[in-house]
PDB file of N, CA and C in Angstrom:
ATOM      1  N   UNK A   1       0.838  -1.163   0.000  1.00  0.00           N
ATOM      2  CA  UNK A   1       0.000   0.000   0.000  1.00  0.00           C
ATOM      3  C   UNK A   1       0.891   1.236   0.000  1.00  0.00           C
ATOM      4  N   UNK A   2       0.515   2.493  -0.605  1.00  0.00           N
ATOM      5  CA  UNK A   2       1.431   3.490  -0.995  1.00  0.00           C
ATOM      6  C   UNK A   2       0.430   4.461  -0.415  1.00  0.00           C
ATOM      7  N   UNK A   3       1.419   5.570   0.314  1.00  0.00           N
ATOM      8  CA  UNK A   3       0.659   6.570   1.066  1.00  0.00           C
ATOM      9  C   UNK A   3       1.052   8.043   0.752  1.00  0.00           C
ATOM     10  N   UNK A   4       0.655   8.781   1.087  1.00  0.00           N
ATOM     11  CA  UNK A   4       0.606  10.162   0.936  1.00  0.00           C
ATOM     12  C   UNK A   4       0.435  10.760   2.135  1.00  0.00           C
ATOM     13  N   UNK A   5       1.388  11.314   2.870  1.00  0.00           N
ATOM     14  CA  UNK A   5       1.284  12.214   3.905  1.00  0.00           C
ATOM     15  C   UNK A   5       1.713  13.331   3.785  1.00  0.00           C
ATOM     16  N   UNK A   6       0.485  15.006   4.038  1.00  0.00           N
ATOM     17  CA  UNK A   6       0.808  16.160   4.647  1.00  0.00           C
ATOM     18  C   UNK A   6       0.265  16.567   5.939  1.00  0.00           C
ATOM     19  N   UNK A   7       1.555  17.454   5.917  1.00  0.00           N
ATOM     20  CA  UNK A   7       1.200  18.224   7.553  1.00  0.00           C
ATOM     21  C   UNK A   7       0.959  19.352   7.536  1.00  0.00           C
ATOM     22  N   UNK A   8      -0.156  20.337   8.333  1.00  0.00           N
ATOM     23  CA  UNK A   8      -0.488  21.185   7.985  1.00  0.00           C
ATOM     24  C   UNK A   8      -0.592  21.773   9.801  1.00  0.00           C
ATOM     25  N   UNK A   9      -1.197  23.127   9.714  1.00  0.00           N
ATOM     26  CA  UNK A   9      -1.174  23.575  10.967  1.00  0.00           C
ATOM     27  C   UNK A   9      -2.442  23.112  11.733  1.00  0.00           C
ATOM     28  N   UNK A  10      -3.314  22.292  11.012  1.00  0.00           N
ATOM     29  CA  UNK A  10      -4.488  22.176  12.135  1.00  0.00           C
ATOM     30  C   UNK A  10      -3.985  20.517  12.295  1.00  0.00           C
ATOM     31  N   UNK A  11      -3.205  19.684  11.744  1.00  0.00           N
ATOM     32  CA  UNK A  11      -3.085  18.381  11.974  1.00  0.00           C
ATOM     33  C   UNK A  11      -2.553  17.976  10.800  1.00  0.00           C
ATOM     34  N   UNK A  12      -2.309  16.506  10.748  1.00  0.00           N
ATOM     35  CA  UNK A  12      -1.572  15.420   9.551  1.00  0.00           C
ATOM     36  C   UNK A  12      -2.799  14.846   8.943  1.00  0.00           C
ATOM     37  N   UNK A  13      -2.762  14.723   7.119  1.00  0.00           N
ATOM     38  CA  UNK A  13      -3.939  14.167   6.733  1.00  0.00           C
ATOM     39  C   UNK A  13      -2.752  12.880   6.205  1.00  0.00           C
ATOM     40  N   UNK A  14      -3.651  12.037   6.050  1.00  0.00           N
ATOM     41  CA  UNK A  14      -3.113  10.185   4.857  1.00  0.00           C
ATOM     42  C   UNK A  14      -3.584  10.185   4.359  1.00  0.00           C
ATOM     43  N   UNK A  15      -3.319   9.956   3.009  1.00  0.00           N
ATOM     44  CA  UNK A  15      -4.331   9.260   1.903  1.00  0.00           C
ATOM     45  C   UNK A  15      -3.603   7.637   1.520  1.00  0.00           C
ATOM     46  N   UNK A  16      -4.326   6.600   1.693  1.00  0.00           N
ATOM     47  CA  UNK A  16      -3.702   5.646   1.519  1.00  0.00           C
ATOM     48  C   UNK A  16      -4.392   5.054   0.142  1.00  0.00           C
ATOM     49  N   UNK A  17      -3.378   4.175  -0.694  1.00  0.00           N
ATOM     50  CA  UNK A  17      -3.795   3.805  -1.941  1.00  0.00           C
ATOM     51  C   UNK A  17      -3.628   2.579  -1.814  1.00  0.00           C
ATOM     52  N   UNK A  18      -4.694   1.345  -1.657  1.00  0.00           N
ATOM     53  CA  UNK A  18      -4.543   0.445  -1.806  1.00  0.00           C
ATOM     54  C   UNK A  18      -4.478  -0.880  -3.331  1.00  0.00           C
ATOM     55  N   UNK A  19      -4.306  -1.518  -3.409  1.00  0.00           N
ATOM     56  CA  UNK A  19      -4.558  -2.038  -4.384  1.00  0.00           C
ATOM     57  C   UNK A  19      -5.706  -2.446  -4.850  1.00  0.00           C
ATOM     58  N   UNK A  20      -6.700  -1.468  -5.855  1.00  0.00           N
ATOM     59  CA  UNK A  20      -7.943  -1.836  -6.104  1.00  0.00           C
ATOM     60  C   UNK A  20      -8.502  -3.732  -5.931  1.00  0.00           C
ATOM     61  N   UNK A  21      -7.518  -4.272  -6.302  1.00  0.00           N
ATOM     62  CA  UNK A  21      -7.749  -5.904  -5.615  1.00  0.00           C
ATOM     63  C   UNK A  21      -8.267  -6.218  -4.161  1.00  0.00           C
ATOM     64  N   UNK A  22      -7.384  -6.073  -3.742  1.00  0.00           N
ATOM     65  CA  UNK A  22      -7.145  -5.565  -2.463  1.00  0.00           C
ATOM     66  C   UNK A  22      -8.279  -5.145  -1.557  1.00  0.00           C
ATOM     67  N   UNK A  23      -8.227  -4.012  -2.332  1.00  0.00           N
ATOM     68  CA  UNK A  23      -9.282  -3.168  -1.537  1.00  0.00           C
ATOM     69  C   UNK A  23     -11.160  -3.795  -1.827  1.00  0.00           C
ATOM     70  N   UNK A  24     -11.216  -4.175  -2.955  1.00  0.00           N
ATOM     71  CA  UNK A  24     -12.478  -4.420  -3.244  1.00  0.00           C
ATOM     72  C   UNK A  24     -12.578  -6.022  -3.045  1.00  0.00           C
ATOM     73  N   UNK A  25     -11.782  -6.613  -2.468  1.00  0.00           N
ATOM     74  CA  UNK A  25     -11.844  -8.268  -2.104  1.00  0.00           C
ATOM     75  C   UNK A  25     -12.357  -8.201  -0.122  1.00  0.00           C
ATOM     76  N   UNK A  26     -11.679  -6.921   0.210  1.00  0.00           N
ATOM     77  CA  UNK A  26     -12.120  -6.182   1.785  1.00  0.00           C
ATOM     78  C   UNK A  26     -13.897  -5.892   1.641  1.00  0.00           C
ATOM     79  N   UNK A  27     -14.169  -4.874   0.545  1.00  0.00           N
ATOM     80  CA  UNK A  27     -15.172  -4.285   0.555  1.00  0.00           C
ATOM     81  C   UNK A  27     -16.333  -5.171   0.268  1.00  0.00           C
ATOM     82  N   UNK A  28     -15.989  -6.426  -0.636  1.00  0.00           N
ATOM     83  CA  UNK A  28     -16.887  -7.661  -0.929  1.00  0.00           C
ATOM     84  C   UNK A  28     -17.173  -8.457   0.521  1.00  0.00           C
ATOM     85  N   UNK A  29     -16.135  -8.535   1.512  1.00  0.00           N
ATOM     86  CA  UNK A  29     -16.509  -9.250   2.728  1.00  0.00           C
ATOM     87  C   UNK A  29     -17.193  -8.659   3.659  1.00  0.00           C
ATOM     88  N   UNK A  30     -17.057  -6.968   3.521  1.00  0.00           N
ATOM     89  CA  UNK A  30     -17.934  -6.170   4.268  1.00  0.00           C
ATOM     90  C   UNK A  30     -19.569  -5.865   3.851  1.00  0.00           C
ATOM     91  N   UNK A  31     -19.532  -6.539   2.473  1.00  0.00           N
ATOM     92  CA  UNK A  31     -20.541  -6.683   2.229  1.00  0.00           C
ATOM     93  C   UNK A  31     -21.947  -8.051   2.425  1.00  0.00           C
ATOM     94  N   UNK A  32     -21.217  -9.142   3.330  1.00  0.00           N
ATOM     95  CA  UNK A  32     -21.702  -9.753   3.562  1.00  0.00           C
ATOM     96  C   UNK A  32     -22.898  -9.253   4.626  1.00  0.00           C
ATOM     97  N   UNK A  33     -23.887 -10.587   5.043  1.00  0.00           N
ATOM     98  CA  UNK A  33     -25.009 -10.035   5.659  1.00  0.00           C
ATOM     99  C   UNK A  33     -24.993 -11.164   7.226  1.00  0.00           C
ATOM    100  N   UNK A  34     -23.604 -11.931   6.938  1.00  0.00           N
ATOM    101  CA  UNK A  34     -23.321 -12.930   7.738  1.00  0.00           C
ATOM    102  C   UNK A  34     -22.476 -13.024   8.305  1.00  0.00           C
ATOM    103  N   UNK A  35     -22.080 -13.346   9.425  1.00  0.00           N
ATOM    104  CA  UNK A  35     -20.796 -14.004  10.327  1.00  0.00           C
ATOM    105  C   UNK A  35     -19.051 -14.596   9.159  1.00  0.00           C
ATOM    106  N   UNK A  36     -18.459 -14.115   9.141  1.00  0.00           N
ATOM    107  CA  UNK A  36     -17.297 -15.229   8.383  1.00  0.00           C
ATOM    108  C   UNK A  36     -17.258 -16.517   9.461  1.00  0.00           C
ATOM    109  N   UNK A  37     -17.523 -17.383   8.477  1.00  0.00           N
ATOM    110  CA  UNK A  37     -17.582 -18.598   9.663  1.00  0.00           C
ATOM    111  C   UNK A  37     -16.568 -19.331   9.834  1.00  0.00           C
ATOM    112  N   UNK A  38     -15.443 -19.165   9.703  1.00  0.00           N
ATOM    113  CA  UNK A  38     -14.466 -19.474  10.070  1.00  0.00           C
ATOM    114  C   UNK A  38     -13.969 -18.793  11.398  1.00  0.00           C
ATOM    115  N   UNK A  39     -14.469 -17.952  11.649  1.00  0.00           N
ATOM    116  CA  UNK A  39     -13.372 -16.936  12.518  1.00  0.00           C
ATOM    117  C   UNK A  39     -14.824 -16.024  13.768  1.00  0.00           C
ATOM    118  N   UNK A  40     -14.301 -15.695  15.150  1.00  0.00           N
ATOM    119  CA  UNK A  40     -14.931 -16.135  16.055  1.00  0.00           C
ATOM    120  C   UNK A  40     -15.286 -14.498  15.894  1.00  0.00           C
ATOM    121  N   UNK A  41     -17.083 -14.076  16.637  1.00  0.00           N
ATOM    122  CA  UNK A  41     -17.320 -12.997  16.427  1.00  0.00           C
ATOM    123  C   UNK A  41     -16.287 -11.784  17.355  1.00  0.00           C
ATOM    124  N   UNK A  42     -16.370 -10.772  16.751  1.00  0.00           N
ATOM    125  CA  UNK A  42     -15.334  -9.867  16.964  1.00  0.00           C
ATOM    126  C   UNK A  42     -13.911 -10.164  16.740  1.00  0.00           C
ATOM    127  N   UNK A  43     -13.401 -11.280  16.153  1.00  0.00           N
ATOM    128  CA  UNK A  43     -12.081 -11.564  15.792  1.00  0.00           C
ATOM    129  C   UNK A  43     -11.887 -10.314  14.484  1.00  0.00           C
ATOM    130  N   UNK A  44     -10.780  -9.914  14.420  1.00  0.00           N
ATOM    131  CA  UNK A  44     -10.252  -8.884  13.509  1.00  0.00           C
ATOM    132  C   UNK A  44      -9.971  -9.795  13.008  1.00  0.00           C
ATOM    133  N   UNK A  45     -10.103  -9.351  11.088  1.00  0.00           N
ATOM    134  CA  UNK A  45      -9.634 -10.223  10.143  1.00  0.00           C
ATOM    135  C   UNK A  45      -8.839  -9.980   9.065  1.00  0.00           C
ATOM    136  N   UNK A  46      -8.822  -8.239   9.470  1.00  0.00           N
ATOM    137  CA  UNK A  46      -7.694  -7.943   8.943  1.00  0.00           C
ATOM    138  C   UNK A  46      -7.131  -6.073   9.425  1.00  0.00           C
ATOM    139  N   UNK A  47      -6.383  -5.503   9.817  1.00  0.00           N
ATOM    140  CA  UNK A  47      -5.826  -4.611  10.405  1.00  0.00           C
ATOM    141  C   UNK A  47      -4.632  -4.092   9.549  1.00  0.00           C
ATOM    142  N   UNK A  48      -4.960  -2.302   9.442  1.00  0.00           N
ATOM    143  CA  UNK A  48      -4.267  -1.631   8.903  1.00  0.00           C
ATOM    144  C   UNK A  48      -3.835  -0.467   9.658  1.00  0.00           C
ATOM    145  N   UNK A  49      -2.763  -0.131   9.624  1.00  0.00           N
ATOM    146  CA  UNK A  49      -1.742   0.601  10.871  1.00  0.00           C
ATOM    147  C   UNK A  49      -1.371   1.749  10.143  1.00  0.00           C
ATOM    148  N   UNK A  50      -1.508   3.139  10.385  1.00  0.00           N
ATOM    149  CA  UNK A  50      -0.896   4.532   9.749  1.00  0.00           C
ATOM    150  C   UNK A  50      -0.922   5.200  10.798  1.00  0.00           C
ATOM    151  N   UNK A  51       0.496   5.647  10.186  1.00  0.00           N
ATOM    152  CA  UNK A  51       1.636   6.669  11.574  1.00  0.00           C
ATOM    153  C   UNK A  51       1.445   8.103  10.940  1.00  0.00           C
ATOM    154  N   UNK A  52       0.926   8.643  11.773  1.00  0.00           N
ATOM    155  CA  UNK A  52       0.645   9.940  11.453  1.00  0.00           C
ATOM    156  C   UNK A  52       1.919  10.681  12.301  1.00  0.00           C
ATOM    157  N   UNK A  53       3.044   9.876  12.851  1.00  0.00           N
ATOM    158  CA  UNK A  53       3.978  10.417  13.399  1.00  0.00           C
ATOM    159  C   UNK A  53       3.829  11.135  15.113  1.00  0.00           C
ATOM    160  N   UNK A  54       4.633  11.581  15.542  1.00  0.00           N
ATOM    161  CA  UNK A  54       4.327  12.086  17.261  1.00  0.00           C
ATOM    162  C   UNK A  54       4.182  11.085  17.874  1.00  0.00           C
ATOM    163  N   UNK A  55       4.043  10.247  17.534  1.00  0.00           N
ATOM    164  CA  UNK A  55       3.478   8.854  18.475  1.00  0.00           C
ATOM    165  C   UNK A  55       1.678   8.640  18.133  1.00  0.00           C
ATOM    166  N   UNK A  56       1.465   9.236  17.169  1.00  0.00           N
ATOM    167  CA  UNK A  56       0.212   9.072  16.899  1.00  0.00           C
ATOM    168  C   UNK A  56      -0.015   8.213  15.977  1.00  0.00           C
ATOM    169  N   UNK A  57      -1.286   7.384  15.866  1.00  0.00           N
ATOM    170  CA  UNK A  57      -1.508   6.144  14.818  1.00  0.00           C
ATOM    171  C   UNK A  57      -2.814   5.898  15.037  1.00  0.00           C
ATOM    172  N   UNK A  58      -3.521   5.386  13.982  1.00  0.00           N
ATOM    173  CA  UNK A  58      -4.355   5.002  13.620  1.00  0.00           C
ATOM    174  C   UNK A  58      -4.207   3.661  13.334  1.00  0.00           C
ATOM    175  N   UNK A  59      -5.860   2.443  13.971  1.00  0.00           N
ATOM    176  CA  UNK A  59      -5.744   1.716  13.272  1.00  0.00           C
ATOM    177  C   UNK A  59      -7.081   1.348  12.647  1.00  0.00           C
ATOM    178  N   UNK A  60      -7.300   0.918  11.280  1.00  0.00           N
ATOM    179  CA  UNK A  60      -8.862   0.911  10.779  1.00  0.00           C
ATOM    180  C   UNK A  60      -8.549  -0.900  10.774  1.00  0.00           C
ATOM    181  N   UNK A  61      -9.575  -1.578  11.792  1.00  0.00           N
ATOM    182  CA  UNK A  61      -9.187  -3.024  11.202  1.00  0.00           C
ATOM    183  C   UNK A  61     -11.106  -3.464  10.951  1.00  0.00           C
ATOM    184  N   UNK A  62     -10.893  -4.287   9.640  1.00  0.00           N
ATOM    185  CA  UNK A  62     -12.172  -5.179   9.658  1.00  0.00           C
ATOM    186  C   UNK A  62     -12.193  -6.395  10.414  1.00  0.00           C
ATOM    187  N   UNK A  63     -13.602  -6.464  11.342  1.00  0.00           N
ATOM    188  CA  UNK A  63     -13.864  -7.232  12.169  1.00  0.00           C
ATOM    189  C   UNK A  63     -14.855  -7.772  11.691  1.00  0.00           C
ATOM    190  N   UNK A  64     -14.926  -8.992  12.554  1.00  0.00           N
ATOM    191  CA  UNK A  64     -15.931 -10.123  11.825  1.00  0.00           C
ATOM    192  C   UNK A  64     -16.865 -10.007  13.283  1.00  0.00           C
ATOM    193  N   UNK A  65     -18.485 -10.393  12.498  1.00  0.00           N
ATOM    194  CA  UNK A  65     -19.928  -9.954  13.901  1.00  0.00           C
ATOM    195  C   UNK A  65     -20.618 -10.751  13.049  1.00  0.00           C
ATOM    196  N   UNK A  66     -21.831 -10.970  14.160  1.00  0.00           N
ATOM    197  CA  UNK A  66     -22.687 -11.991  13.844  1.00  0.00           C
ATOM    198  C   UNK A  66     -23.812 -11.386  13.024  1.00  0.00           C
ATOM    199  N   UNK A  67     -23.665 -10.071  12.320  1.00  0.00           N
ATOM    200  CA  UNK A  67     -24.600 -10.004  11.076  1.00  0.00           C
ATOM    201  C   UNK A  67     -23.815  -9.575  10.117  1.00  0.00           C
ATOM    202  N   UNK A  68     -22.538  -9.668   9.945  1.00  0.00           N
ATOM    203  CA  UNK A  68     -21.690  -9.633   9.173  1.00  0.00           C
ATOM    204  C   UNK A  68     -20.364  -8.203   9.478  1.00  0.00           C
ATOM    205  N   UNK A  69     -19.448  -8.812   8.307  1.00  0.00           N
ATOM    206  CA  UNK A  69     -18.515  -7.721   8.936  1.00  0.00           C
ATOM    207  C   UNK A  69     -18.317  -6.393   9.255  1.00  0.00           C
ATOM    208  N   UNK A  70     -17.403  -5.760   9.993  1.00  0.00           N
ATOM    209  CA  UNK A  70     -17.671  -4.289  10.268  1.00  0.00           C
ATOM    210  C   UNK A  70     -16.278  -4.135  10.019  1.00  0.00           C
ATOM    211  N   UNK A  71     -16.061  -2.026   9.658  1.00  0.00           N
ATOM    212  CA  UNK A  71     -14.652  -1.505  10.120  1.00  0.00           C
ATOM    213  C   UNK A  71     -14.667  -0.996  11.765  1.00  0.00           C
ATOM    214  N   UNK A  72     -13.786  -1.224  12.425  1.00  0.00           N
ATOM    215  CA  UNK A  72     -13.720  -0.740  13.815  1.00  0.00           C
ATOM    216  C   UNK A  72     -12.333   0.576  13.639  1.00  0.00           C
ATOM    217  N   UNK A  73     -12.362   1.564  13.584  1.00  0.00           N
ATOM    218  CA  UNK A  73     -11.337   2.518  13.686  1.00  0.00           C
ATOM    219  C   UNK A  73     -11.161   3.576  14.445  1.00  0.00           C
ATOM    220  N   UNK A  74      -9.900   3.576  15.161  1.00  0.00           N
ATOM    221  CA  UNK A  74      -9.371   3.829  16.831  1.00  0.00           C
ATOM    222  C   UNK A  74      -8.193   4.755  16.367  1.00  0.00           C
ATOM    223  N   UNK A  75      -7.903   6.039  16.760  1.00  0.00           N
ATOM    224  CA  UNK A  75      -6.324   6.771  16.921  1.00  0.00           C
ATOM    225  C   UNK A  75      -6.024   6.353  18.209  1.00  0.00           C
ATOM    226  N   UNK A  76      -4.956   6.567  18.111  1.00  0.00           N
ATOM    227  CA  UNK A  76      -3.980   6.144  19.502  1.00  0.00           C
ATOM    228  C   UNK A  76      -2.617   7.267  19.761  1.00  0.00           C
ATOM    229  N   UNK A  77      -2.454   7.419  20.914  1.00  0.00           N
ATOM    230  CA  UNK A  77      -1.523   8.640  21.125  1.00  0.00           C
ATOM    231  C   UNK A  77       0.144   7.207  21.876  1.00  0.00           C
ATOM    232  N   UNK A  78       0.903   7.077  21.811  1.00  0.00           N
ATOM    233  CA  UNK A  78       1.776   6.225  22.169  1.00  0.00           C
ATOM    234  C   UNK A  78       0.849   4.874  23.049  1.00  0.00           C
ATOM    235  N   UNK A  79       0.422   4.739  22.205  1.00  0.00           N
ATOM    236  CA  UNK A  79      -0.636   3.483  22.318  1.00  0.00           C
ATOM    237  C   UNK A  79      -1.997   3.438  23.503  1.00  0.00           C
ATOM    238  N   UNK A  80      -1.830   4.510  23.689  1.00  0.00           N
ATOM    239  CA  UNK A  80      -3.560   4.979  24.210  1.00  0.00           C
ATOM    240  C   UNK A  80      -4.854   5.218  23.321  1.00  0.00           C
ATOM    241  N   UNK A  81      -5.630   4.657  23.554  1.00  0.00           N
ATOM    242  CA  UNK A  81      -6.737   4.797  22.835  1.00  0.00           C
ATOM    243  C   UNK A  81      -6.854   6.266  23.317  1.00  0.00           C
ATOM    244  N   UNK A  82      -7.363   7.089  22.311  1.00  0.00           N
ATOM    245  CA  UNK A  82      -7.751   8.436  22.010  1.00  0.00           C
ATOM    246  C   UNK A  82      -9.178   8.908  21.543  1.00  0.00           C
ATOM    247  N   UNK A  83      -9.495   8.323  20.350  1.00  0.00           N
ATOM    248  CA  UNK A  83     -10.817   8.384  20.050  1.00  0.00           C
ATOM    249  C   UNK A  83     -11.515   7.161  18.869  1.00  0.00           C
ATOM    250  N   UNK A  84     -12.461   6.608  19.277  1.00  0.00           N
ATOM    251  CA  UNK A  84     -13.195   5.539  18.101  1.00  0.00           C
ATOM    252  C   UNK A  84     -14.086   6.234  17.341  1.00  0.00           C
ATOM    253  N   UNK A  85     -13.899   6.047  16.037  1.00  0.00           N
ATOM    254  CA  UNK A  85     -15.434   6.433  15.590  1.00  0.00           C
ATOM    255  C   UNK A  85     -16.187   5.614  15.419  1.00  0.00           C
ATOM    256  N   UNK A  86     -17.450   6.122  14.779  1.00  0.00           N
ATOM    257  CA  UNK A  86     -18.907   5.134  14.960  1.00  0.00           C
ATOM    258  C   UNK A  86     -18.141   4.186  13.813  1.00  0.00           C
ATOM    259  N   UNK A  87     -18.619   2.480  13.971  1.00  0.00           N
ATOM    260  CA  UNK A  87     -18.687   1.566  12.883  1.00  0.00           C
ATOM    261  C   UNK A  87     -18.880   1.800  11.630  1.00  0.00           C
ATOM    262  N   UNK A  88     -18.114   0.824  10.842  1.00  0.00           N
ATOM    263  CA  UNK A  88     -18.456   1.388   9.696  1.00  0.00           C
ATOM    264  C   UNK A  88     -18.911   0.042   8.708  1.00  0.00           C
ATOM    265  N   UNK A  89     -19.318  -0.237   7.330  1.00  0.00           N
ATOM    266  CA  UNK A  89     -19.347  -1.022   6.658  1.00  0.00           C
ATOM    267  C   UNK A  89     -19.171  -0.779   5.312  1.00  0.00           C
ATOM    268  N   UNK A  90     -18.065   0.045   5.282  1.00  0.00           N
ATOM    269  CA  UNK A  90     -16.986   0.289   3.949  1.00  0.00           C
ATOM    270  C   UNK A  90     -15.690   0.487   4.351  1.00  0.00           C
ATOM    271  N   UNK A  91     -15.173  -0.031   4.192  1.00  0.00           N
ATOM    272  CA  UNK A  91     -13.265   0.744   4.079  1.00  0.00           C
ATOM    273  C   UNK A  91     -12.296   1.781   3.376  1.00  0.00           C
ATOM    274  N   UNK A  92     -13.101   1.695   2.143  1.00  0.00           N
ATOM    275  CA  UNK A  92     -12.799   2.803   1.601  1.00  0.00           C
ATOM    276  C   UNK A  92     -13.373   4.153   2.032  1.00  0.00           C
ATOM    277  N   UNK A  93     -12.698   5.235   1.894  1.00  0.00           N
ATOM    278  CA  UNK A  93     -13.082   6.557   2.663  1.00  0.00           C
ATOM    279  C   UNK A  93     -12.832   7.356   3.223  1.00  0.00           C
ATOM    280  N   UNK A  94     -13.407   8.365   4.117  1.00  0.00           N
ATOM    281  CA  UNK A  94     -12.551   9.149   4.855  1.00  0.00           C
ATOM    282  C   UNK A  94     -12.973   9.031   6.691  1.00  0.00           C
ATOM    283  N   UNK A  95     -11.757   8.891   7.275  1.00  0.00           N
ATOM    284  CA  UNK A  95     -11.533   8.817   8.650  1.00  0.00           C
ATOM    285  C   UNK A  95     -11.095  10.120   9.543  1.00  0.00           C
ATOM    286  N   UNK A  96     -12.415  10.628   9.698  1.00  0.00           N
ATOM    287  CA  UNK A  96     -11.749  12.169  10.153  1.00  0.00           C
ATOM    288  C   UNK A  96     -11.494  12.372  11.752  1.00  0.00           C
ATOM    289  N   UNK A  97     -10.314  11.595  12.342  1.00  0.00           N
ATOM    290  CA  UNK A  97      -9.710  11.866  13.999  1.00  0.00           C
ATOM    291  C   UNK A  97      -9.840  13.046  14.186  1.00  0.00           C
ATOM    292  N   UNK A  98      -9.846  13.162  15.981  1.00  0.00           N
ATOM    293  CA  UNK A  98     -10.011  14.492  16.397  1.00  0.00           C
ATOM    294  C   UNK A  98      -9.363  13.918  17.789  1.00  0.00           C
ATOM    295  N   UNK A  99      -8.019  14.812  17.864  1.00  0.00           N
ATOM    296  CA  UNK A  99      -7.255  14.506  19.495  1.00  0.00           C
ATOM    297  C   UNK A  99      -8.310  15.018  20.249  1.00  0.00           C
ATOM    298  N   UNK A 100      -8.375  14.866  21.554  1.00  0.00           N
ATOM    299  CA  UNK A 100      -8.872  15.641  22.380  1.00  0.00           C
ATOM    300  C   UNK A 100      -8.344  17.131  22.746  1.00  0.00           C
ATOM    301  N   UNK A 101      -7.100  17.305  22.406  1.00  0.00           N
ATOM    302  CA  UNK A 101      -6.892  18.669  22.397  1.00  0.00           C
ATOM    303  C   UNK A 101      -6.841  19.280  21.016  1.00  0.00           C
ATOM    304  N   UNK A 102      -7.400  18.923  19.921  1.00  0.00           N
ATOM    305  CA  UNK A 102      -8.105  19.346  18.644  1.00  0.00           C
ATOM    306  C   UNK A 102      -7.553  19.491  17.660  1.00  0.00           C
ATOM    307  N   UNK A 103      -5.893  18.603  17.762  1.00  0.00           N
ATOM    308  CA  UNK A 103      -6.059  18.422  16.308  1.00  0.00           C
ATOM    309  C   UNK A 103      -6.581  17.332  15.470  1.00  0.00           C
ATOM    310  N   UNK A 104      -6.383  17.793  14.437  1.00  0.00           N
ATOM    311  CA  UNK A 104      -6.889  16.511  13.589  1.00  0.00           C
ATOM    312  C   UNK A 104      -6.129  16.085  12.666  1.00  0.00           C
ATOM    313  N   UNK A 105      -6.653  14.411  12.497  1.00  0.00           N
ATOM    314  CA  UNK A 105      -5.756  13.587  11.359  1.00  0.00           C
ATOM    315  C   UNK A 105      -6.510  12.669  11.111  1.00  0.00           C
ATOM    316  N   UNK A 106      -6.682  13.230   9.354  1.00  0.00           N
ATOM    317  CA  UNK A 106      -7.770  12.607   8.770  1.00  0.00           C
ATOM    318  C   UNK A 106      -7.062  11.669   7.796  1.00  0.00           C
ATOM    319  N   UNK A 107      -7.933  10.377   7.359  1.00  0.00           N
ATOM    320  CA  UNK A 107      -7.091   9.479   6.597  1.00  0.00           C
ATOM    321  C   UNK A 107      -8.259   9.077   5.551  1.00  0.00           C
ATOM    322  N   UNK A 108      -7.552   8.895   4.297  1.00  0.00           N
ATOM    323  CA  UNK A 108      -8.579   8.714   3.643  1.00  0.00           C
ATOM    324  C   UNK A 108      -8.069   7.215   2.781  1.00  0.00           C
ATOM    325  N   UNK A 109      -8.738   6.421   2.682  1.00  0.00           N
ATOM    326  CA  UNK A 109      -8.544   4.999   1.862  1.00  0.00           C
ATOM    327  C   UNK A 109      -9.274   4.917   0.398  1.00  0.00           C
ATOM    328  N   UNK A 110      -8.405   4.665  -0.480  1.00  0.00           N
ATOM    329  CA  UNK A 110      -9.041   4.854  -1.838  1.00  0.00           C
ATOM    330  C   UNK A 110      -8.074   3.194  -2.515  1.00  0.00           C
ATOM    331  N   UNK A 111      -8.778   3.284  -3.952  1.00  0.00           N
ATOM    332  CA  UNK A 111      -8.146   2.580  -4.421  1.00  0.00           C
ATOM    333  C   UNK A 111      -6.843   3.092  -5.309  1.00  0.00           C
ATOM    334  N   UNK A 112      -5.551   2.520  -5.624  1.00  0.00           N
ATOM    335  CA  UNK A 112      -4.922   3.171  -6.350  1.00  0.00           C
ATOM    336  C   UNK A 112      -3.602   2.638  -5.895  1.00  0.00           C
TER     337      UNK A 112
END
């Protein structure tokens, strides 16, 4: 995966480019309406890690649930949880963090 990072004065944005394969073989499992039955509910099934630097990181991972899969995505300050946003059921997109002392670092997942 190939990324794009700027820094600006209100925070760090990502744009990450995954491999349209890739990415739409994720977006086909998030499109299920079912459990992956192989793998136990809430097991992560797959996890993606971006360093927005400072000790700050993001991670967007797809998790597997019993009406099918979800994105779960968490910033972290030197490995403190910081802030979750609401669930999601696409991966591709934009992830707009907000520290608690206000900056922001937004990440966006595309294909490419």
């Amino acid at each position: 995966m190939r990324t794009e990072r700027k820094t600006g004065w209100q925070g760090v944005d990502i744009t990450a480019h995954m491999p349209e394969e890739e990415l739409e073989a994720l977006e086909e499992l998030l499109r299920r309406d079912s459990a992956v039955e192989d793998a136990g509910d809430c097991e992560v099934l797959r996890t993606l890690t971006f360093d927005f630097g400072g000790g700050i990181e993001a991670d967007v991972k797809v998790c597997n649930g019993d009406t099918g899969p979800w994105v779960d995505s968490v910033l972290f300050e030197h490995g403190d949880e910081v802030q979750v946003l609401e669930p999601s059921d696409m991966l591709a997109g934009e992830y707009p963090f907000e520290h608690p002392d206000g900056r922001k670092f937004n990440l966006e997942i595309k294909a490419g």
